[in-house]
Protein backbone atom coordinates (compact mmCIF):
# COMPACT_ATOMS: atom_id res chain seq x y z
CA UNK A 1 110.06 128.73 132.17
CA UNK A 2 109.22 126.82 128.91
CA UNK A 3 107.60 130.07 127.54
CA UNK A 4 111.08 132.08 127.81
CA UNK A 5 112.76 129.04 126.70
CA UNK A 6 111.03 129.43 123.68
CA UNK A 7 111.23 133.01 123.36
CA UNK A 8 114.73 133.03 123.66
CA UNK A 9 115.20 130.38 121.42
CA UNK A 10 113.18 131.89 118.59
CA UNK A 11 114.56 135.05 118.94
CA UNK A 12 118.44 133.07 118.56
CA UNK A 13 116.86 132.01 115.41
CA UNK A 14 115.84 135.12 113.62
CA UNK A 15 118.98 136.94 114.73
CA UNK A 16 121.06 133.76 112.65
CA UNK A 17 118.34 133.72 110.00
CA UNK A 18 119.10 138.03 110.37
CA UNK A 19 122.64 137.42 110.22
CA UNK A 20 123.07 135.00 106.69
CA UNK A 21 120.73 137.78 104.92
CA UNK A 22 122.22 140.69 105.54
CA UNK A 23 125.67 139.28 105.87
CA UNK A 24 125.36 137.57 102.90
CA UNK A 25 127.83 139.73 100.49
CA UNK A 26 130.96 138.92 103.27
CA UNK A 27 130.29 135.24 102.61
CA UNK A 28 129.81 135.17 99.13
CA UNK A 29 132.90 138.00 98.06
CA UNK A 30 136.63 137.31 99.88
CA UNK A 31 138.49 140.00 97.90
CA UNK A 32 141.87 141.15 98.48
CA UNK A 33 144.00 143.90 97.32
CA UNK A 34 147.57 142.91 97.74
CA UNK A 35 149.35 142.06 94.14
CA UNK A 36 152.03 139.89 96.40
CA UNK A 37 152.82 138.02 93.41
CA UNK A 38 152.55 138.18 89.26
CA UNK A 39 153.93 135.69 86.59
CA UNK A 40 157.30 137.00 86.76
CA UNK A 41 157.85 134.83 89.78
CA UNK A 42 157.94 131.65 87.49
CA UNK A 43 159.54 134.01 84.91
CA UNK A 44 156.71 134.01 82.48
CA UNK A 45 156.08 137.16 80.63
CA UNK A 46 152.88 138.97 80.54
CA UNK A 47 150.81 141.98 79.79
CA UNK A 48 149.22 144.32 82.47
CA UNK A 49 145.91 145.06 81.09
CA UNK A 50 143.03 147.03 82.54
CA UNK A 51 139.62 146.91 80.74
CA UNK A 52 136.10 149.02 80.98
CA UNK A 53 133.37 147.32 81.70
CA UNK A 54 129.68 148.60 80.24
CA UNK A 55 129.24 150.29 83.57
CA UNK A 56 132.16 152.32 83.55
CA UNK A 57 134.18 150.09 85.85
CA UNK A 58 138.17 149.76 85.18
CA UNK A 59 139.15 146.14 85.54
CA UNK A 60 142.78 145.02 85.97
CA UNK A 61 143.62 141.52 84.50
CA UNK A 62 147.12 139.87 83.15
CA UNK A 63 147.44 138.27 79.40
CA UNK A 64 149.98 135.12 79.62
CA UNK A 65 150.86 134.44 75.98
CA UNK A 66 152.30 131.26 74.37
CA UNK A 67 154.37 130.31 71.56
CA UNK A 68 152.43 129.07 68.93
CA UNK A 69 149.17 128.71 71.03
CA UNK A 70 146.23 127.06 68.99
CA UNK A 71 143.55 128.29 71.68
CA UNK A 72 143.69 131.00 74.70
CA UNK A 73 141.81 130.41 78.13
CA UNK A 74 139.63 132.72 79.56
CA UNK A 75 139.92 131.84 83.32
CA UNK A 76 136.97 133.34 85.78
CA UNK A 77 138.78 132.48 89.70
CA UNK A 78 136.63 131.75 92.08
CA UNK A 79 135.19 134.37 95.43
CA UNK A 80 138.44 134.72 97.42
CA UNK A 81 141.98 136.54 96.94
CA UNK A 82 142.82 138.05 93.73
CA UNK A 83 144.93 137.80 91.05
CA UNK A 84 148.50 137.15 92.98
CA UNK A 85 146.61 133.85 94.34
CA UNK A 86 146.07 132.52 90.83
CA UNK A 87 150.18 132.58 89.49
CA UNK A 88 150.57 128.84 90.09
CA UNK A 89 147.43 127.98 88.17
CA UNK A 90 148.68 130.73 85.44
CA UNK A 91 152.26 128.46 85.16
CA UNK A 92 150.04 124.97 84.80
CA UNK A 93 148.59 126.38 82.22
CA UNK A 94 151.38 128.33 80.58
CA UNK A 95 153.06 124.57 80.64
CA UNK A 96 149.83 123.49 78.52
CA UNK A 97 150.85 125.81 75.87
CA UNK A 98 148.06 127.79 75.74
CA UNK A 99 147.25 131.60 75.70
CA UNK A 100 145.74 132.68 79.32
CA UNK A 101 143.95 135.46 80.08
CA UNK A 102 142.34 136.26 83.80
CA UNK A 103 140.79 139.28 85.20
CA UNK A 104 140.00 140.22 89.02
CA UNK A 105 136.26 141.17 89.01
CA UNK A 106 135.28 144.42 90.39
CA UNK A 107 136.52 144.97 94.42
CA UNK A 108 139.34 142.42 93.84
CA UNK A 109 142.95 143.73 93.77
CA UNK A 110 143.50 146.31 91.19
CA UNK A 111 139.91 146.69 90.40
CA UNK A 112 137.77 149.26 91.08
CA UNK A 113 134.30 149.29 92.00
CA UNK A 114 131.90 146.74 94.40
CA UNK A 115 131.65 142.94 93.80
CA UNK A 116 128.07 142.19 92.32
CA UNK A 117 126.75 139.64 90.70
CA UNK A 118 126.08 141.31 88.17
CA UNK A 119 129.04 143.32 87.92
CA UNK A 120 130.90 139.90 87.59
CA UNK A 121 129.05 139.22 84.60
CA UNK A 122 129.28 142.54 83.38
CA UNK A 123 133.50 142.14 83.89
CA UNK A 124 133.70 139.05 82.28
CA UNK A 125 131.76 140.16 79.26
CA UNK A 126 134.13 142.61 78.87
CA UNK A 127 137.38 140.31 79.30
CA UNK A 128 135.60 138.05 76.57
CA UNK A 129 135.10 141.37 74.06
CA UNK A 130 138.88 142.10 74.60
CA UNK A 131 139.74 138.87 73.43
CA UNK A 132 137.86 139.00 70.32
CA UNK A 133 137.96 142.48 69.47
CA UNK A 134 141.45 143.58 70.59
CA UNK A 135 143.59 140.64 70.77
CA UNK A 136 141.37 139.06 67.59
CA UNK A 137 141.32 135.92 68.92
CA UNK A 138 138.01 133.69 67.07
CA UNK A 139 135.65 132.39 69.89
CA UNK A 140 136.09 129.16 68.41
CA UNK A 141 139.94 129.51 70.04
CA UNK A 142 138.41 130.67 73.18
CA UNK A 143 138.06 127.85 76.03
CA UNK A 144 136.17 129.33 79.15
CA UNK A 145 137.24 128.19 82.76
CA UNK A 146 135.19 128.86 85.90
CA UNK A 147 136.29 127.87 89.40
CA UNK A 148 134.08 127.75 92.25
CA UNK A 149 131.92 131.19 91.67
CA UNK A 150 133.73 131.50 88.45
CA UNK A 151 132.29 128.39 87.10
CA UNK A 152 128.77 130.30 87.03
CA UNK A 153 130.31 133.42 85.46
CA UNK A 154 132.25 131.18 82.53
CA UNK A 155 128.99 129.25 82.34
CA UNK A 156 127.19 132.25 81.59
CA UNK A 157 128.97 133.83 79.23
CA UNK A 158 129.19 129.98 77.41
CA UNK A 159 125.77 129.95 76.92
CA UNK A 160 125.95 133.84 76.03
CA UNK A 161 128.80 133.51 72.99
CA UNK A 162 130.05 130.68 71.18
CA UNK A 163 133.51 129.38 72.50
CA UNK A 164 135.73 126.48 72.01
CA UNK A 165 134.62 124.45 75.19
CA UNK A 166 133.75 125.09 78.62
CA UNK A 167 135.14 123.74 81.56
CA UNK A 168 133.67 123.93 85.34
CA UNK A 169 135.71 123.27 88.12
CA UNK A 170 134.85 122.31 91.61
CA UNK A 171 131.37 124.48 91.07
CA UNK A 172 127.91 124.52 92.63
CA UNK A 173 124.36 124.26 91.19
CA UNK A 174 123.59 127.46 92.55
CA UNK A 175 124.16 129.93 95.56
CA UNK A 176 120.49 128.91 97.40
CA UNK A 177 121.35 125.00 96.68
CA UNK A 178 125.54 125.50 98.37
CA UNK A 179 123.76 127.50 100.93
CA UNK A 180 120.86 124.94 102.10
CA UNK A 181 124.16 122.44 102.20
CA UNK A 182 125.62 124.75 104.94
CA UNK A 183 123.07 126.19 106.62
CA UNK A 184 120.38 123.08 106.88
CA UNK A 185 118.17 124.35 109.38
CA UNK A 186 117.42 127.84 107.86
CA UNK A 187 115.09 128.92 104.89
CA UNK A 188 118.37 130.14 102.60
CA UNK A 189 116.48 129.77 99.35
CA UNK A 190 114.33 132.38 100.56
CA UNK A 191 116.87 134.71 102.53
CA UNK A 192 119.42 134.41 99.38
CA UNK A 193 119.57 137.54 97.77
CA UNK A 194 122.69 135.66 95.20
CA UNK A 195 121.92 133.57 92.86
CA UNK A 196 124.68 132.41 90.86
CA UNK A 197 122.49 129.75 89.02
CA UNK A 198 125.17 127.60 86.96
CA UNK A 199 122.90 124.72 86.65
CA UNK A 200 120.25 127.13 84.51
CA UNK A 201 123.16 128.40 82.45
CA UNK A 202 124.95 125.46 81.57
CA UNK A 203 121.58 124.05 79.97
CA UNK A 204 121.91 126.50 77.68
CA UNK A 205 125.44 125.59 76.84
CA UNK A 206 125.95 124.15 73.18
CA UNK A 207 129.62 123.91 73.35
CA UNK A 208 131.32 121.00 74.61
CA UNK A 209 131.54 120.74 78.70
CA UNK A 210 134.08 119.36 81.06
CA UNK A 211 132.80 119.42 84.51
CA UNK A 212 135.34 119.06 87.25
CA UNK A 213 134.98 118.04 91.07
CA UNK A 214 136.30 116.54 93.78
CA UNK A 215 135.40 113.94 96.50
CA UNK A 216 136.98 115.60 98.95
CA UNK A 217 135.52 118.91 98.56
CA UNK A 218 134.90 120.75 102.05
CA UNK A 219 133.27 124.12 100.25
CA UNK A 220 131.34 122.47 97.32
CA UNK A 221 129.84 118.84 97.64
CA UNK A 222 131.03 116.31 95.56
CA UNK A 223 127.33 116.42 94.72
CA UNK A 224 127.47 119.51 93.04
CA UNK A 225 129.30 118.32 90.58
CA UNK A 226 127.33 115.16 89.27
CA UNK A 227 124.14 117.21 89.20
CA UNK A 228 125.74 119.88 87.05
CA UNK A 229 126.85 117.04 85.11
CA UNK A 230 123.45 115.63 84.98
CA UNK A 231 122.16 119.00 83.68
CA UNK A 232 125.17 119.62 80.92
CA UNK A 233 124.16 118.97 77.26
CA UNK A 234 126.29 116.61 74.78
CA UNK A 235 128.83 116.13 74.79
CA UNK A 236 130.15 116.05 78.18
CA UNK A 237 132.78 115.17 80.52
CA UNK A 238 133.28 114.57 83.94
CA UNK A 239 136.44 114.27 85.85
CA UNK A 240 136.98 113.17 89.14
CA UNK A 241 139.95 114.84 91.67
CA UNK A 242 140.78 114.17 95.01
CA UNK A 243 142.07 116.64 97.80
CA UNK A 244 140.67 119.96 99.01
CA UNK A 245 138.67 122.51 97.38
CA UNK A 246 141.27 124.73 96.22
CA UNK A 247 144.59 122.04 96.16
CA UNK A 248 143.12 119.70 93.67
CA UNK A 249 144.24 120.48 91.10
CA UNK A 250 147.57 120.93 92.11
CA UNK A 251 147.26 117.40 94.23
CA UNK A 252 146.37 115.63 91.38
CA UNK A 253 148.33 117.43 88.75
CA UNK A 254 149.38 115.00 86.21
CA UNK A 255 146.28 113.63 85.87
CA UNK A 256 144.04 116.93 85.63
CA UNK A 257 146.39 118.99 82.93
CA UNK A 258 146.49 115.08 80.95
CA UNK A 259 142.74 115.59 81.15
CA UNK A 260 142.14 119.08 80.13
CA UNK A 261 144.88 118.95 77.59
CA UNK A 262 143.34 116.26 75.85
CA UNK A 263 139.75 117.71 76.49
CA UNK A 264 140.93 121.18 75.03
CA UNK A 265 142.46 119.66 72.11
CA UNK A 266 139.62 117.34 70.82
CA UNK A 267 138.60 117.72 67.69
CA UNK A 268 135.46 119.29 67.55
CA UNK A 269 132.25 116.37 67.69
């Protein structure tokens, strides 16, 4: 009886193990198509763009502008939804007075193609050469934002090009580390097949770094946060939210646009 016990158990364990690594693109990727909303639901006017990536891929994405903007964000959103989930984050910002521009990567709403890894670099890249080469916007104007996923993807490109600042909200170290969180009693650092490595990148980072998290967190550990904080070159800040994952920032508004205003704004060290 103990031997089938153990049989049976074992075999549980390498269907589970099975199941995270070739399951693994469902849990990282949450697209979806639906444009249910745009800007024009807060009124705010903006451009329709869609963009080529270096593989061929057409990317849809919206450009917000501002009156008399000094800099323009590149936002990178984070694994679920699309574009239509983002509009209230587009009107905090468009309240900051500041140019915003945000694509869906590959597979998410207009987009065509597969979400990749490295087709999200590869679609970000190319949001960051329309910004310099078509709208002529200096990288020095440029401020990167990654949430969640994104954070990796803005991190990237930061260490890649030479923007304004960076900013990293509610983001992990890497997939493997998020994953070992979840999934304790499996070997995910060797059944990952994502990486997603923001911690690496943002050690390359010259520019300055605001790193954003919350205690409350039930996706990314609070942990997360003070590590990639830990890893961050000078100079660096670190701001702490409460609420959930993806309400933060909207919980805690007044204090989180104060902050990034005021971060964005600095005068350069």
């Amino acid at each position: 009886m103990l031997f089938y016990i153990v049989i049976i158990t074992a075999a549980t364990y390498l269907l589970l193990a099975g199941t995270l690594y070739f399951m693994q693109h469902r849990m990282v990727f949450y697209p979806t198509k639906e444009i249910f909303a745009t800007p024009l639901n807060f009124e705010i006017p903006f451009e329709d763009i869609y963009l080529e990536t270096a593989d061929g891929v057409k990317i849809n994405a919206w450009f917000i502008p501002a009156d008399n903007a000094e800099y323009t964000v590149l936002f990178c959103h984070g694994n679920g939804g699309c574009l239509a989930h983002r509009v209230e984050t587009i009107d905090l910002y468009h309240k900051l007075g500041v140019n915003f521009f945000i694509l869906d990567y590959r597979g998410y709403g207009l987009s065509s193609g597969k979400p990749s890894e490295n087709g999200l670099y590869l679609d970000t890249e190319a949001a960051w050469q329309f910004l310099v080469n078509a709208k002529r916007i200096p990288p020095d104007r440029i401020v990167l934002i990654g949430r969640s996923l994104g954070g990796a993807a803005a991190a990237r490109l930061a260490a890649k090009k030479q923007p304004h600042r960076l900013i990293c909200e509610s983001s992990f170290v890497s997939i493997p580390e998020t994953g070992s969180d979840r999934y304790p009693y499996f070997p995910v650092k060797l059944l990952c097949r994502y990486s997603f490595p923001t911690g690496d990148f943002l050690k390359q980072v010259k520019c300055p770094v605001l790193i954003i998290q919350s205690r409350d967190d039930q996706v990314v550990r609070f942990s997360h946060g003070r590590r990639l904080f830990a890893l961050a070159n000078e100079p660096k800040t670190f701001l702490e939210l409460t609420g959930a994952h993806d309400e933060c920032y909207f919980d805690c508004r007044d204090q989180y646009t104060a902050a990034v205003k005021r971060f964005i704004c600095a005068p350069a060290e």
